[in-house]
N, C-alpha and C. Protein backbone atom coordinates (compact mmCIF):
# COMPACT_ATOMS: atom_id res chain seq x y z
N UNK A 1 -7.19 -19.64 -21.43
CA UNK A 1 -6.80 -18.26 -21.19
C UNK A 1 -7.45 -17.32 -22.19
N UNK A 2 -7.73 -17.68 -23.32
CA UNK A 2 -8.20 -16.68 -24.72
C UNK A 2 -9.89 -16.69 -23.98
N UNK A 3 -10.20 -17.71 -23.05
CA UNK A 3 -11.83 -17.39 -23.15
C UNK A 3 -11.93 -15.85 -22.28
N UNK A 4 -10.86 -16.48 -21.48
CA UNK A 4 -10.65 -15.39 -19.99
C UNK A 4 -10.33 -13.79 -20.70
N UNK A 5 -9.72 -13.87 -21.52
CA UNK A 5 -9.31 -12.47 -22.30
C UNK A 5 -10.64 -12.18 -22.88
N UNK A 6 -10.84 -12.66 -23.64
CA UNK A 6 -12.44 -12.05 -24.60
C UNK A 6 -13.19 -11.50 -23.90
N UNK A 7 -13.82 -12.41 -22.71
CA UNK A 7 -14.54 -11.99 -21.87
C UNK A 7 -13.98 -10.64 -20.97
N UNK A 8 -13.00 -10.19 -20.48
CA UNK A 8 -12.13 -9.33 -19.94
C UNK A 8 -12.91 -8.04 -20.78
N UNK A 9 -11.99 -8.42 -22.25
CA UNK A 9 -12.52 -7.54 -23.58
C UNK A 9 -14.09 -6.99 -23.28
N UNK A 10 -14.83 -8.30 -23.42
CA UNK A 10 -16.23 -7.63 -23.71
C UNK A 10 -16.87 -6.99 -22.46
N UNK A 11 -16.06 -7.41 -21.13
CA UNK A 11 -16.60 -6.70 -19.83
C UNK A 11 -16.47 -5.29 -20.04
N UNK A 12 -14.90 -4.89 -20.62
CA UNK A 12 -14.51 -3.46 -20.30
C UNK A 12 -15.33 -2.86 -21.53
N UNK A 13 -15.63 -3.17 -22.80
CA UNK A 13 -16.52 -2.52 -23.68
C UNK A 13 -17.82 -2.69 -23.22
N UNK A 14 -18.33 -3.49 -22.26
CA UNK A 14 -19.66 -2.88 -22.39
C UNK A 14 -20.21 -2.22 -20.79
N UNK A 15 -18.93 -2.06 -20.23
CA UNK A 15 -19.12 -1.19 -19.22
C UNK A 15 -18.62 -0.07 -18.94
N UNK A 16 -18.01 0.29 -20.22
CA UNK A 16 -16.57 1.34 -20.61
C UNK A 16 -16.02 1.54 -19.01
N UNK A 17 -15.42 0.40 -19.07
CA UNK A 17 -14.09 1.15 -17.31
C UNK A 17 -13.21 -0.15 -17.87
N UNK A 18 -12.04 0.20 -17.15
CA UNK A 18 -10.40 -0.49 -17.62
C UNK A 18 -10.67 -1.59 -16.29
N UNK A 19 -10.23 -2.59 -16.37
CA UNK A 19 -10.58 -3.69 -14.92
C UNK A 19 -9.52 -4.56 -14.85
N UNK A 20 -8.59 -4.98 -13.87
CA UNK A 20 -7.70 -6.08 -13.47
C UNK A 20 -8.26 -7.25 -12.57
N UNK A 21 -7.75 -8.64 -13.35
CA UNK A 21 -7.94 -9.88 -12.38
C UNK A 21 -7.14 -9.96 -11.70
N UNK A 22 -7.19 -10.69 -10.37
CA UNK A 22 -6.33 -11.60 -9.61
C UNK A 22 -6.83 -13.17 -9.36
N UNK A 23 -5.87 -13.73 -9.75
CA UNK A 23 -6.42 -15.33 -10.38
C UNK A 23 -5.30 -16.05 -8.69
N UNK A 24 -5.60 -16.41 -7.58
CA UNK A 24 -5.29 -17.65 -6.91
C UNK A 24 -5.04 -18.66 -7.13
N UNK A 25 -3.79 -19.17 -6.23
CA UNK A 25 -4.04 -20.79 -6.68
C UNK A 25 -5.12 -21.84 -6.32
N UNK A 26 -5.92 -21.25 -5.42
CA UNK A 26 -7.21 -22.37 -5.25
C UNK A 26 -8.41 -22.01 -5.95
N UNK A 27 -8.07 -21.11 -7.18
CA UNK A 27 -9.24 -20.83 -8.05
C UNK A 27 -10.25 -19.91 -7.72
N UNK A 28 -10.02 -18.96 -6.80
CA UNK A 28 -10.42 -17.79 -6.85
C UNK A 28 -10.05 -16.68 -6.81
N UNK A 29 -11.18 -15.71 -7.24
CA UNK A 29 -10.58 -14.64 -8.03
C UNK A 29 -11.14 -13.26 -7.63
N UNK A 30 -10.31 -12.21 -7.93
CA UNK A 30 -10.90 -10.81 -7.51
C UNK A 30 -10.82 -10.03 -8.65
N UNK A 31 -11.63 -8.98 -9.00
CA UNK A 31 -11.60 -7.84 -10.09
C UNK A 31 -11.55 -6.66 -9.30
N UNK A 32 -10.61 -5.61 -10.17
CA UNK A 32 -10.39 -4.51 -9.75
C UNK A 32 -11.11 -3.59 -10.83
N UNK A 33 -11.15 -2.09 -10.30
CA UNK A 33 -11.38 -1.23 -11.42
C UNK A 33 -9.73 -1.02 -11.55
N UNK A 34 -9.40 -0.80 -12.81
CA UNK A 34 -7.70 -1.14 -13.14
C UNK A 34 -7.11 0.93 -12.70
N UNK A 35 -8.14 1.91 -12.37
CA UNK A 35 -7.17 3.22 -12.57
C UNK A 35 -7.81 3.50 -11.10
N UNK A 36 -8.59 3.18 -10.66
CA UNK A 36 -9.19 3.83 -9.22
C UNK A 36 -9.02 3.11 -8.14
N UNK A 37 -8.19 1.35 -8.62
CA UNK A 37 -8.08 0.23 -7.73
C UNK A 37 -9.33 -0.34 -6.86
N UNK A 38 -10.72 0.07 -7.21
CA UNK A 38 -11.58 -0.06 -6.59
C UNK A 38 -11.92 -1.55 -6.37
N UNK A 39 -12.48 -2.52 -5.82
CA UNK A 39 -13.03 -3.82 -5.51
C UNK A 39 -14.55 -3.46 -6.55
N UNK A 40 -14.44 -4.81 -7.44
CA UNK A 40 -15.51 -4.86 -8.11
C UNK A 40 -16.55 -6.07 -7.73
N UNK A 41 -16.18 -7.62 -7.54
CA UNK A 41 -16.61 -8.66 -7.48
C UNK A 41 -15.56 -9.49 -7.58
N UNK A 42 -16.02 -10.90 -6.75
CA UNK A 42 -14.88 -12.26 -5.99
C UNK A 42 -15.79 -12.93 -6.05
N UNK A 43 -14.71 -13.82 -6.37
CA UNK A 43 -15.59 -15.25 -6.54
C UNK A 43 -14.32 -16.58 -6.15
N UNK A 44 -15.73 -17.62 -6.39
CA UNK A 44 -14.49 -19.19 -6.07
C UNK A 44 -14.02 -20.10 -6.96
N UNK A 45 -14.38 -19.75 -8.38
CA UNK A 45 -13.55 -20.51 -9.48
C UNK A 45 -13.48 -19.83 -10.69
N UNK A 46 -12.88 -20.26 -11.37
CA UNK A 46 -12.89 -19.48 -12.98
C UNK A 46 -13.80 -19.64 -13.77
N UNK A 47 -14.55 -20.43 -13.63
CA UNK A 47 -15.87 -20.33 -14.22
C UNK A 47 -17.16 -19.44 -13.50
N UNK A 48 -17.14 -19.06 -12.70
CA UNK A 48 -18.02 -18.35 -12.37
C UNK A 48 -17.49 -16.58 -12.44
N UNK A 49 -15.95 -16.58 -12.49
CA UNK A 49 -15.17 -15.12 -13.34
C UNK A 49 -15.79 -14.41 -14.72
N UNK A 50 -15.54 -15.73 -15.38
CA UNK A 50 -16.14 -15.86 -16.89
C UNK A 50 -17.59 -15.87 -17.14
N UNK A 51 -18.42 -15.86 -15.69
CA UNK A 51 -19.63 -15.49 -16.35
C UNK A 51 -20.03 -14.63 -15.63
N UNK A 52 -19.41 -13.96 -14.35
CA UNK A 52 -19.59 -12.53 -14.18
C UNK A 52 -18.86 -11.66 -15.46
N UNK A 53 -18.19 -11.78 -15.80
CA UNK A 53 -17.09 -11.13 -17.08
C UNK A 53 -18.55 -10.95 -18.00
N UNK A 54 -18.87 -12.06 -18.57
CA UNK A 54 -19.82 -12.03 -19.88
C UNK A 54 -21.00 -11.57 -19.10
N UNK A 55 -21.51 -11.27 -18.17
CA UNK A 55 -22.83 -11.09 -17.81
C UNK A 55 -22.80 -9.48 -17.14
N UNK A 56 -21.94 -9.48 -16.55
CA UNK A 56 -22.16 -8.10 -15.68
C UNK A 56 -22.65 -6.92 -16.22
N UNK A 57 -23.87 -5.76 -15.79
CA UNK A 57 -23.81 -4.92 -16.60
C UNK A 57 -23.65 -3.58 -15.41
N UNK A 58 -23.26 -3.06 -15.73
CA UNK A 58 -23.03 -1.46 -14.55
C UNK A 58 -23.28 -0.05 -15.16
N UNK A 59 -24.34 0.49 -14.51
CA UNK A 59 -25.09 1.75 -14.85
C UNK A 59 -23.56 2.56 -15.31
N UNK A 60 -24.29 3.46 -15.99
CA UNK A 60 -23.65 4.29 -17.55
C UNK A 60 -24.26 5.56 -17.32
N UNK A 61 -23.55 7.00 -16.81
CA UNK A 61 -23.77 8.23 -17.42
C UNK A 61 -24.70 8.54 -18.71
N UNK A 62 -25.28 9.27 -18.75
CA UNK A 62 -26.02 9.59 -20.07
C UNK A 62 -24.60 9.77 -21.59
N UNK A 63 -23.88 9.80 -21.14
CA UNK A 63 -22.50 9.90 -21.97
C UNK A 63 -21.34 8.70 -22.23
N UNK A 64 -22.16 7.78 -21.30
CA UNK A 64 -21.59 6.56 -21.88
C UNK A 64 -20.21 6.28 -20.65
N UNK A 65 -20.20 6.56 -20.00
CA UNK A 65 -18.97 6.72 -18.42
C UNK A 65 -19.53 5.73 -17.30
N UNK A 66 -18.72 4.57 -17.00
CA UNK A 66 -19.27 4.31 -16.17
C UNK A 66 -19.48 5.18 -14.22
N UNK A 67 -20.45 5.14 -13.78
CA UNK A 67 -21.01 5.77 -12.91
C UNK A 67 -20.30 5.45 -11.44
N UNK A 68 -19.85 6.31 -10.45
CA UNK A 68 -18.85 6.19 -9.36
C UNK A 68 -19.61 6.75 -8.16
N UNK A 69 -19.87 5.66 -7.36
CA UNK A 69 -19.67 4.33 -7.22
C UNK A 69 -20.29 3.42 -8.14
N UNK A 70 -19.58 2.29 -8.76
CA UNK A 70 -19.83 1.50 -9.58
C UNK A 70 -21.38 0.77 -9.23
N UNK A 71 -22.59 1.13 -9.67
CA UNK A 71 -23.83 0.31 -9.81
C UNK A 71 -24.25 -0.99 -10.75
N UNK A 72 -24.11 -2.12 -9.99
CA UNK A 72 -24.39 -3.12 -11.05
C UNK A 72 -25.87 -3.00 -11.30
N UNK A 73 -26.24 -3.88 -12.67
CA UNK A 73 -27.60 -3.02 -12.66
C UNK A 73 -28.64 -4.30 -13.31
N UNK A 74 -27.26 -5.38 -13.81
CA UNK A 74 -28.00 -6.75 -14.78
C UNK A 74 -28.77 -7.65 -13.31
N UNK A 75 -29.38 -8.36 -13.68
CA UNK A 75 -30.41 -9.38 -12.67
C UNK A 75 -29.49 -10.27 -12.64
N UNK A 76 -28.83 -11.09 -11.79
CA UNK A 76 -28.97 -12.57 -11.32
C UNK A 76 -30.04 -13.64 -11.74
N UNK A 77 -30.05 -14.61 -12.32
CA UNK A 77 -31.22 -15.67 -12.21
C UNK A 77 -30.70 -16.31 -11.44
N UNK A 78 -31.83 -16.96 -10.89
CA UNK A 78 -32.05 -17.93 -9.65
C UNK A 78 -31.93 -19.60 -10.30
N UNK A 79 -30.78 -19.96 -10.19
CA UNK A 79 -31.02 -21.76 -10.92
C UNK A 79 -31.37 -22.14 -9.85
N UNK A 80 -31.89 -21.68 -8.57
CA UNK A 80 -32.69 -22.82 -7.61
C UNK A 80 -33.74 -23.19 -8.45
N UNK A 81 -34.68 -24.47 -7.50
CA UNK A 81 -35.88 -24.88 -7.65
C UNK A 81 -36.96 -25.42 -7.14
């Protein structure tokens, strides 16, 4: 649970917006924006939460706000091969 928080932590500081999980019992999960209730990203286990959490990045106002509608803006890598 402390990894799940940190990461939470470092999502909302480096995208400055407030965000809520919903954790399932078959291990998947949804993020909200936590004041506008908006749909952010879902997924199918808690490990792949935790590395949208640590990875995500979403375009930023010249003032540091995140931007509405929410633009993700980090790359995906491809672990195909």
């Amino acid at each position: 649970m402390d990894k799940l928080l940190i990461a939470m932590d470092s999502f909302e500081k480096r995208n400055n917006v407030s965000i809520g999980v919903e954790l399932f019992s078959d291990g998947s999960w949804s993020t909200n924006e936590f004041w506008e209730d908006d749909s952010i990203e879902s997924g199918n286990n808690i490990e792949s939460l935790i590395d949208f959490l640590n990875s995500a990045q979403f375009k930023l106002t010249d003032d540091g706000r995140c931007i509405r509608p929410m633009v993700r803006i980090d790359k995906k890598e491809s672990k195909g091969g």
